[in-house]
Protein backbone atom coordinates (compact mmCIF):
# COMPACT_ATOMS: atom_id res chain seq x y z
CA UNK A 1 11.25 -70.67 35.50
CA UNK A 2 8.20 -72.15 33.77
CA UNK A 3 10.49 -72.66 30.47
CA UNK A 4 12.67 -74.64 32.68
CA UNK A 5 10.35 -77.44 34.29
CA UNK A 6 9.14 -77.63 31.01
CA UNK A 7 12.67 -78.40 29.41
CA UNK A 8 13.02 -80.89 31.92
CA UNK A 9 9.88 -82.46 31.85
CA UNK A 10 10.33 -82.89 27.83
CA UNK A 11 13.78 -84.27 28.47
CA UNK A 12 12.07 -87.12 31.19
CA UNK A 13 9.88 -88.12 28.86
CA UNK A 14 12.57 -88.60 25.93
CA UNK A 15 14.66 -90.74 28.20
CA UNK A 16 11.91 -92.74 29.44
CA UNK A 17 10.61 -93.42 25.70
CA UNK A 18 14.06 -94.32 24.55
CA UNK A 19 14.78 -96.71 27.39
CA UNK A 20 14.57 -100.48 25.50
CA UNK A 21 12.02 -102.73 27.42
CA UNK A 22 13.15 -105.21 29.00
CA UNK A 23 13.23 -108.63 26.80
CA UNK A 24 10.37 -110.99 27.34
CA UNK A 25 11.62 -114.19 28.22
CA UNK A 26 11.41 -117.15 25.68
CA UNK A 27 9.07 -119.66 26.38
CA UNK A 28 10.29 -123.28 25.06
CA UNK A 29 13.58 -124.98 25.72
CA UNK A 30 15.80 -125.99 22.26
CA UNK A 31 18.35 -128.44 22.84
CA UNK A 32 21.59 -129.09 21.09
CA UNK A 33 24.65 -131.52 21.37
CA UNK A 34 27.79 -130.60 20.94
CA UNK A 35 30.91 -133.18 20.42
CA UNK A 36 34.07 -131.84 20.73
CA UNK A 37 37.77 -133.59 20.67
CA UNK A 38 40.30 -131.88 23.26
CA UNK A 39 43.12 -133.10 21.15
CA UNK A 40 45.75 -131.64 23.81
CA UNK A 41 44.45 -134.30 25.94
CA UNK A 42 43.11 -136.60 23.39
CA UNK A 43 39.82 -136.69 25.16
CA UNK A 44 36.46 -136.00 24.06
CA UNK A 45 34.11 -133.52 25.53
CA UNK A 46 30.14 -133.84 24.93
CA UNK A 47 27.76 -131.22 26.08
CA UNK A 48 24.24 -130.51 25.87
CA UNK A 49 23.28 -127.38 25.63
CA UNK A 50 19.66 -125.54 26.61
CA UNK A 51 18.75 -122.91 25.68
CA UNK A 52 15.80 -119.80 25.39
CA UNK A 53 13.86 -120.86 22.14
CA UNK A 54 11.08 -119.03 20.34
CA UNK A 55 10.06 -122.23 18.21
CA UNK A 56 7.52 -124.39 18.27
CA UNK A 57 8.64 -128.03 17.36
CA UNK A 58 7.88 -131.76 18.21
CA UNK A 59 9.30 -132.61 21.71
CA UNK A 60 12.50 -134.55 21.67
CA UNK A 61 12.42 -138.02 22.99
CA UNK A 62 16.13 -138.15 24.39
CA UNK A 63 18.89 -141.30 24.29
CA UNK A 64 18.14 -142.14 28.13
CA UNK A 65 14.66 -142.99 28.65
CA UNK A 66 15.27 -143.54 32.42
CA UNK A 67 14.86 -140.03 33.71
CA UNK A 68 11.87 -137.49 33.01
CA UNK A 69 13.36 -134.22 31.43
CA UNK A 70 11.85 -131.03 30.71
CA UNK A 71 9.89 -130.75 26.75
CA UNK A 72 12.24 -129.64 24.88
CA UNK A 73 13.15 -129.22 20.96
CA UNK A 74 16.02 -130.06 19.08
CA UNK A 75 17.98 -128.11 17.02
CA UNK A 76 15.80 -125.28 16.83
CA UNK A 77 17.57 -121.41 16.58
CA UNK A 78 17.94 -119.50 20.03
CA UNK A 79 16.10 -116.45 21.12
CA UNK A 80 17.58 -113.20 19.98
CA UNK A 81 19.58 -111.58 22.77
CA UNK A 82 22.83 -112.34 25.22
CA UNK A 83 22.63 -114.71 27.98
CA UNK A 84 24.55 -115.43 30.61
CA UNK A 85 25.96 -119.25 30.48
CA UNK A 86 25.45 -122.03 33.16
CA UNK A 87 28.09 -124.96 32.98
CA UNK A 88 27.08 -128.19 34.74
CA UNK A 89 29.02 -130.79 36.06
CA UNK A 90 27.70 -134.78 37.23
CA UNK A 91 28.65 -136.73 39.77
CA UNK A 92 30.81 -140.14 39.84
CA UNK A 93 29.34 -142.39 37.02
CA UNK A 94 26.72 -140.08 35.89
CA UNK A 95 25.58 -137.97 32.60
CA UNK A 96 25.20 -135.40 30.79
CA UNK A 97 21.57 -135.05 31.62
CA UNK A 98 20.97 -136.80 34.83
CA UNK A 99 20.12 -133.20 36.02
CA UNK A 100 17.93 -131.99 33.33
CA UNK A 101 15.32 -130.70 35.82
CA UNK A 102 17.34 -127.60 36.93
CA UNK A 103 17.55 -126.89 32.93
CA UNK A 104 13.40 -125.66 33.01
CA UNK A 105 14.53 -123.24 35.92
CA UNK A 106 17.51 -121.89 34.57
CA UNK A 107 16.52 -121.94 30.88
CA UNK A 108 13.19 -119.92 31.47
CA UNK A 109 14.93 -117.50 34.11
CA UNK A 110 16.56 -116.30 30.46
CA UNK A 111 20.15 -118.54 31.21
CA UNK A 112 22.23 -120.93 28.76
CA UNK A 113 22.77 -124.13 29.86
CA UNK A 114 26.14 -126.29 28.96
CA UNK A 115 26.24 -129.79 30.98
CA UNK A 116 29.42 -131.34 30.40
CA UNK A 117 30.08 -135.59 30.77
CA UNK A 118 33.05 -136.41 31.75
CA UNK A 119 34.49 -138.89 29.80
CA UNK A 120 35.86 -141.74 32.00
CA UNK A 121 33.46 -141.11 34.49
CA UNK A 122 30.17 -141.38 33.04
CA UNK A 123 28.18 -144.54 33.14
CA UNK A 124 28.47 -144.14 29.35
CA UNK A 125 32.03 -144.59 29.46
CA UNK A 126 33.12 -145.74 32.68
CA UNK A 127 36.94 -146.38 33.61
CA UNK A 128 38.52 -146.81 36.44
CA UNK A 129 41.92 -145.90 35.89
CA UNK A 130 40.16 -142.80 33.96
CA UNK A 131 38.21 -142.09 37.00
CA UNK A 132 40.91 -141.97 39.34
CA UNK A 133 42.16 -139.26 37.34
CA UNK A 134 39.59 -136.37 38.22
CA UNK A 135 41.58 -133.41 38.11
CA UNK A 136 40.49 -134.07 34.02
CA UNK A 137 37.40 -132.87 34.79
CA UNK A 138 37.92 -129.62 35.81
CA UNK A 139 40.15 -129.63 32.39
CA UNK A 140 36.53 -131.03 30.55
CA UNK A 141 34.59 -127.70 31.64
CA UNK A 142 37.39 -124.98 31.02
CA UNK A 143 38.10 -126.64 27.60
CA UNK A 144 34.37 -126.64 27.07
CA UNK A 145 33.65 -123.11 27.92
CA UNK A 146 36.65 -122.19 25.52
CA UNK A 147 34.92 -124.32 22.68
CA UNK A 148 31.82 -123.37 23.81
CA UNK A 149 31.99 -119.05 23.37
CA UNK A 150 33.48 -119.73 19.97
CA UNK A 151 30.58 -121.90 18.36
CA UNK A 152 28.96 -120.80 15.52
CA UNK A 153 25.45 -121.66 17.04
CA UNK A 154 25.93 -120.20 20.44
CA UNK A 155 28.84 -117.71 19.88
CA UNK A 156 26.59 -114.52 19.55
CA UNK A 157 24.28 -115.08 22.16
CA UNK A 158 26.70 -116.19 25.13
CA UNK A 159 27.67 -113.33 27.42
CA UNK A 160 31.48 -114.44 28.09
CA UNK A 161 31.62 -112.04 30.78
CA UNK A 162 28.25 -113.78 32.61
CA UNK A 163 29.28 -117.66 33.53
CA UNK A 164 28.35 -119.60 36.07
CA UNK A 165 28.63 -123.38 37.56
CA UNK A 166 26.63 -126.04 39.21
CA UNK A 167 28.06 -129.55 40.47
CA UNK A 168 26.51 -132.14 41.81
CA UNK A 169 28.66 -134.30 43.77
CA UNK A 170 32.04 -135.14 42.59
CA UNK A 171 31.37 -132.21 40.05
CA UNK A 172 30.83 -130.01 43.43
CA UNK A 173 34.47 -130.88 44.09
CA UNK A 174 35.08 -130.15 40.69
CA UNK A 175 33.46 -126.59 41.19
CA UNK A 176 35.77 -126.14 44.29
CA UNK A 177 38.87 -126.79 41.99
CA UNK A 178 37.90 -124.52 38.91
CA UNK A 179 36.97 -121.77 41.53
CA UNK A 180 40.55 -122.16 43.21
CA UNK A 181 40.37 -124.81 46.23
CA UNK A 182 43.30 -127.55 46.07
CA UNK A 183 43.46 -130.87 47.24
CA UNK A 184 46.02 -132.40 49.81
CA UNK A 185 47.21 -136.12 50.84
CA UNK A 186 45.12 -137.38 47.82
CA UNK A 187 46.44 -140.61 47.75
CA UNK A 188 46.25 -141.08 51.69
CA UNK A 189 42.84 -139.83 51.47
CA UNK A 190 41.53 -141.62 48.54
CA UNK A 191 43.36 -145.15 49.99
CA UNK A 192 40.93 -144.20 53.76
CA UNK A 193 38.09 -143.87 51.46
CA UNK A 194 37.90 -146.76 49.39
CA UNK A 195 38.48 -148.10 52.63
CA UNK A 196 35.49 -147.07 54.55
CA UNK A 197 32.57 -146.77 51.35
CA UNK A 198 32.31 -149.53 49.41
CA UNK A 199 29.87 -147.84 46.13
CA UNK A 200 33.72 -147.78 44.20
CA UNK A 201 33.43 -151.67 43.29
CA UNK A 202 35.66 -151.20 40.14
CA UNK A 203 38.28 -149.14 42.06
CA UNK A 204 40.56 -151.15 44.18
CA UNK A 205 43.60 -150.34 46.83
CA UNK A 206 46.13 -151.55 43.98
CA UNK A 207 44.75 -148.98 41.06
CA UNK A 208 45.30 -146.34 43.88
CA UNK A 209 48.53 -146.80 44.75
CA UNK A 210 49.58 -147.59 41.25
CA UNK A 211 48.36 -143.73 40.08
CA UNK A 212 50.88 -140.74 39.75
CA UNK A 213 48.29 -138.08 41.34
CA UNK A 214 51.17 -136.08 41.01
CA UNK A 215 48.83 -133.11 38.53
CA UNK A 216 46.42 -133.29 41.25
CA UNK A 217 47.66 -130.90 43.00
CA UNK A 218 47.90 -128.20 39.83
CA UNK A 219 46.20 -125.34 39.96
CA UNK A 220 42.52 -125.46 37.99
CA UNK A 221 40.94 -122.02 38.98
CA UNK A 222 38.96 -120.94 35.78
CA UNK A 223 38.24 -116.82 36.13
CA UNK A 224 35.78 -116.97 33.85
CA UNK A 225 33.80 -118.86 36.06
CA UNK A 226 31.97 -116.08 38.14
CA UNK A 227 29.78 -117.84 40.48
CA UNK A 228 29.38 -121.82 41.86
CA UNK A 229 26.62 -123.57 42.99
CA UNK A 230 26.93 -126.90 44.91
CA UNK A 231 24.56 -129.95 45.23
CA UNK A 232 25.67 -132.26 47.57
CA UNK A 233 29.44 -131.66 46.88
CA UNK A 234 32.23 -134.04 47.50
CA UNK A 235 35.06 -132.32 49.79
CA UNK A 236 37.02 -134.90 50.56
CA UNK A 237 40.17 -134.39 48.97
CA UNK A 238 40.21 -130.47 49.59
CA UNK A 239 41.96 -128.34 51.44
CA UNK A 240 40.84 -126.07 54.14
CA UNK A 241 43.66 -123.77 53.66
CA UNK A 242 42.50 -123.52 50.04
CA UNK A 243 38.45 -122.91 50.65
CA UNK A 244 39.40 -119.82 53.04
CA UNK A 245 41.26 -118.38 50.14
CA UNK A 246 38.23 -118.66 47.63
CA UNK A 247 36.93 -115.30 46.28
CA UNK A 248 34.56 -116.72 43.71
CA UNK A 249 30.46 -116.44 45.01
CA UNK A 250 29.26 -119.97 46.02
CA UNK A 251 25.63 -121.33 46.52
CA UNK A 252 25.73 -124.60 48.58
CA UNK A 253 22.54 -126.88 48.67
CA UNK A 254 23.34 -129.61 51.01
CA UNK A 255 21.69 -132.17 53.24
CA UNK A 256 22.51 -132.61 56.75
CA UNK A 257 21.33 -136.85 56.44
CA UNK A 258 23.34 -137.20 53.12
CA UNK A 259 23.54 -141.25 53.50
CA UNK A 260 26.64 -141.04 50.71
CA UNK A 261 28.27 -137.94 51.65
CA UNK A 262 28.12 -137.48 55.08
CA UNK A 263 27.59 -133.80 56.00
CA UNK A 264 30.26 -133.95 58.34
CA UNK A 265 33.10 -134.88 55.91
CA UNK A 266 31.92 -132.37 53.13
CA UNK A 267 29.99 -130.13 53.42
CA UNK A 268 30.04 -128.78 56.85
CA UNK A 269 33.40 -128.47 55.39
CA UNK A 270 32.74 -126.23 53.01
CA UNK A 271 30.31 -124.18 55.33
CA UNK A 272 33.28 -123.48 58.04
CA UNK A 273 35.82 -122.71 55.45
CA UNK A 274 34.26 -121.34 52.84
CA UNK A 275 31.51 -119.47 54.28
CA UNK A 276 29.11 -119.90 51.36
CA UNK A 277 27.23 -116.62 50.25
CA UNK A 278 24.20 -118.26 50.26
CA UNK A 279 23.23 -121.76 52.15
CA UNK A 280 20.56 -124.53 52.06
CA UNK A 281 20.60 -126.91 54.57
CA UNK A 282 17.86 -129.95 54.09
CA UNK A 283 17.79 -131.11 58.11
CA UNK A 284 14.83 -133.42 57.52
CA UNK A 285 16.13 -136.46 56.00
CA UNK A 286 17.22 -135.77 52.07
CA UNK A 287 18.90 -138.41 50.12
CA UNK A 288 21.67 -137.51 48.33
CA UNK A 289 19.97 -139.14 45.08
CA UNK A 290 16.88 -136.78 45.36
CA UNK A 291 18.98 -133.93 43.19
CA UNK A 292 19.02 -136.66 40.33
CA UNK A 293 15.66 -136.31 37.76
CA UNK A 294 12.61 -138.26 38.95
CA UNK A 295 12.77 -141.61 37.38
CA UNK A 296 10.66 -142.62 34.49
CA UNK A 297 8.55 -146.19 34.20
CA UNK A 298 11.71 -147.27 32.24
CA UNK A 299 14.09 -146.11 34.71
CA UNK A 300 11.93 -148.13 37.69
CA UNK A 301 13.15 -151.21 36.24
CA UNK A 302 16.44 -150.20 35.37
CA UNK A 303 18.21 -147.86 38.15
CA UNK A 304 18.93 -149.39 41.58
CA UNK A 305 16.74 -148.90 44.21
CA UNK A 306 18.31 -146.69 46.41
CA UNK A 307 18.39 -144.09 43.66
CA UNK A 308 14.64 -144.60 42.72
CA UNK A 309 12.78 -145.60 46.43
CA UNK A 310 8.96 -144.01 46.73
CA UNK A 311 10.58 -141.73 49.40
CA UNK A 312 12.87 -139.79 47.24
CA UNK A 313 10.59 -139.93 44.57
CA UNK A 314 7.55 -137.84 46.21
CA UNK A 315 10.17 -135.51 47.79
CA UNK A 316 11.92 -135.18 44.63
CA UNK A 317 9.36 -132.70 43.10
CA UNK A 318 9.20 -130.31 45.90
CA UNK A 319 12.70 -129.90 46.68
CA UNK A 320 13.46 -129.50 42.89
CA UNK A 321 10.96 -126.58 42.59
CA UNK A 322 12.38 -125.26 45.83
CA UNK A 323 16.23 -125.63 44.96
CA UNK A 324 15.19 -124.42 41.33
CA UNK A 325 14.16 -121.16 42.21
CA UNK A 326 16.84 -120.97 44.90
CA UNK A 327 19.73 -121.27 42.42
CA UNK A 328 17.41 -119.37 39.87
CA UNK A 329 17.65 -116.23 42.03
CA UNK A 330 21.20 -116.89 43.31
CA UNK A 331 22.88 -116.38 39.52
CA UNK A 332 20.38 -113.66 38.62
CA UNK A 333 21.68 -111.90 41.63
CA UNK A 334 25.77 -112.53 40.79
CA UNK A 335 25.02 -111.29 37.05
CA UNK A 336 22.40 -108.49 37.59
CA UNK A 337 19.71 -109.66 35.48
């Protein structure tokens, strides 16, 4: 008997010497844009991408001065390993990078991060017939992720079987679509809102009723896409019917005072369709603008006020930490890391 709780004790202690450690996370941010042409569509895609670096390297000064981002370096090579990719989506004319904050999270929790602007729809590129058309941006992140698993630079270290999503605003409802919700009575809908917000200045009544919305209604569920996360999503144009039938995880970070979404009209409609598999609720009041970077001396002369006000400034740190490691621990839980 003595020969045999030896045996097994020399067996325990091979296996626990041949188990790999686990990876020690990378501790810089590299930083790379991609440009890509959908030539189907005749659109182009750009996307920056952040990523785990080992590298040391002077700290990029990006294009847009008017937010604060995260240090990061350009260019450099990525960490050694497989990592499970994060695609990002902005809101109606936004960018690429409006949301680089969540990057310092995600990146250092050992994730890849792809934000895609949507070209049309960006401040960069703004156009209102474009605009009207946003069933192209679900089309923007599915062609992305296709481009994006066959880079050279980012090919072997992208787990295609480990992707997730964030959208902020419009890109929440363009989560909702790549994860399977529809939309219904678009054109109704979208003539009762221009009716009743007025922030759509270049979109009028006549540009609405002049658009064929008819590929609205396609079908834009991405299965490749294993979990969503939601920051102050638009849910408008969706249908109920639709949420109920969504299988894909969903994170929803909302605000109950959301002064350009009201709760009420999206995301409470998410909540009592959907039933999100995990929820935060801001009750005190939250502007919608406080999931945006914190502005930067340049940006305090440039970006309206509502976007930049002392308020949503000072909360804008705290609730960034506290939605960080929220959505931090919410795609480390769908993919197991």
């Amino acid at each position: 008997m003595k020969w045999f709780l030896s045996l097994l004790l020399i067996l325990g202690s091979c296996q626990t010497a041949s188990k790999a450690p686990k990876r020690p996370l990378a501790e810089n941010i590299g930083v790379h844009t991609a440009k890509y042409q959908d030539e189907k569509r005749g659109r182009p895609v750009v996307v920056e991408v952040w990523y785990p670096t080992n590298q040391e390297g002077p700290v990029d000064r990006p294009e847009d001065p008017v937010w604060e981002h995260p240090k990061e370096i350009r260019d450099v090579s990525i960490a050694d390993g497989k990592y499970p990719l994060i695609m990002m989506s902005h809101g109606h004319g936004g960018d690429r990078r409006d949301r680089s904050w969540l990057v310092e999270y995600l990146v250092k929790n050992g994730f890849i991060v792809a934000s895609v602007e949507h070209y049309g729809n960006s401040w960069r590129s703004y156009n209102p017939v474009l605009t009207l058309r946003f069933w192209e941006r679900a089309k923007d992140v599915s062609f992305a992720i296709s481009v994006l698993v066959k880079d050279p630079m980012l090919k072997k270290h992208i787990d295609p079987k480990k992707i997730g999503f964030v959208g902020y605003s419009l890109g929440g409802m363009t989560g909702l679509a790549l994860g399977g919700a529809k939309v219904h009575n678009i054109k109704q809908i979208a003539v009762e809102y221009l009716k009743k917000y007025k922030e759509f200045d270049k979109i009028n009544l006549e540009l609405v009723e002049n658009t064929d919305f008819t590929d609205a209604h396609g079908d834009f569920i991405d299965h490749r896409i294993k979990a969503l996360a939601l920051l102050s999503p638009a849910a408008f144009a969706i249908s109920p019917e639709s949420l109920k039938k969504m299988k894909v995880p969903v994170a929803l970070i909302a605000s109950e005072e959301d002064e350009i979404l009201p709760h009420q009209d999206h995301a409470l409609k998410i909540v009592e369709h959907l039933k999100p598999t995990r929820l935060k609720l801001f009750k005190d009041k939250v502007s919608h603008y406080v999931f945006l970077n914190r502005v930067s001396d340049v940006g305090k002369s440039l970006l309206r006020p509502d976007i930049q006000t002392d308020k949503i400034q000072s909360d804008r740190l705290k609730i960034h930490e506290e939605v960080g490691r929220f959505l931090s621990d919410f795609f480390k839980e769908q993919f197991n890391n």
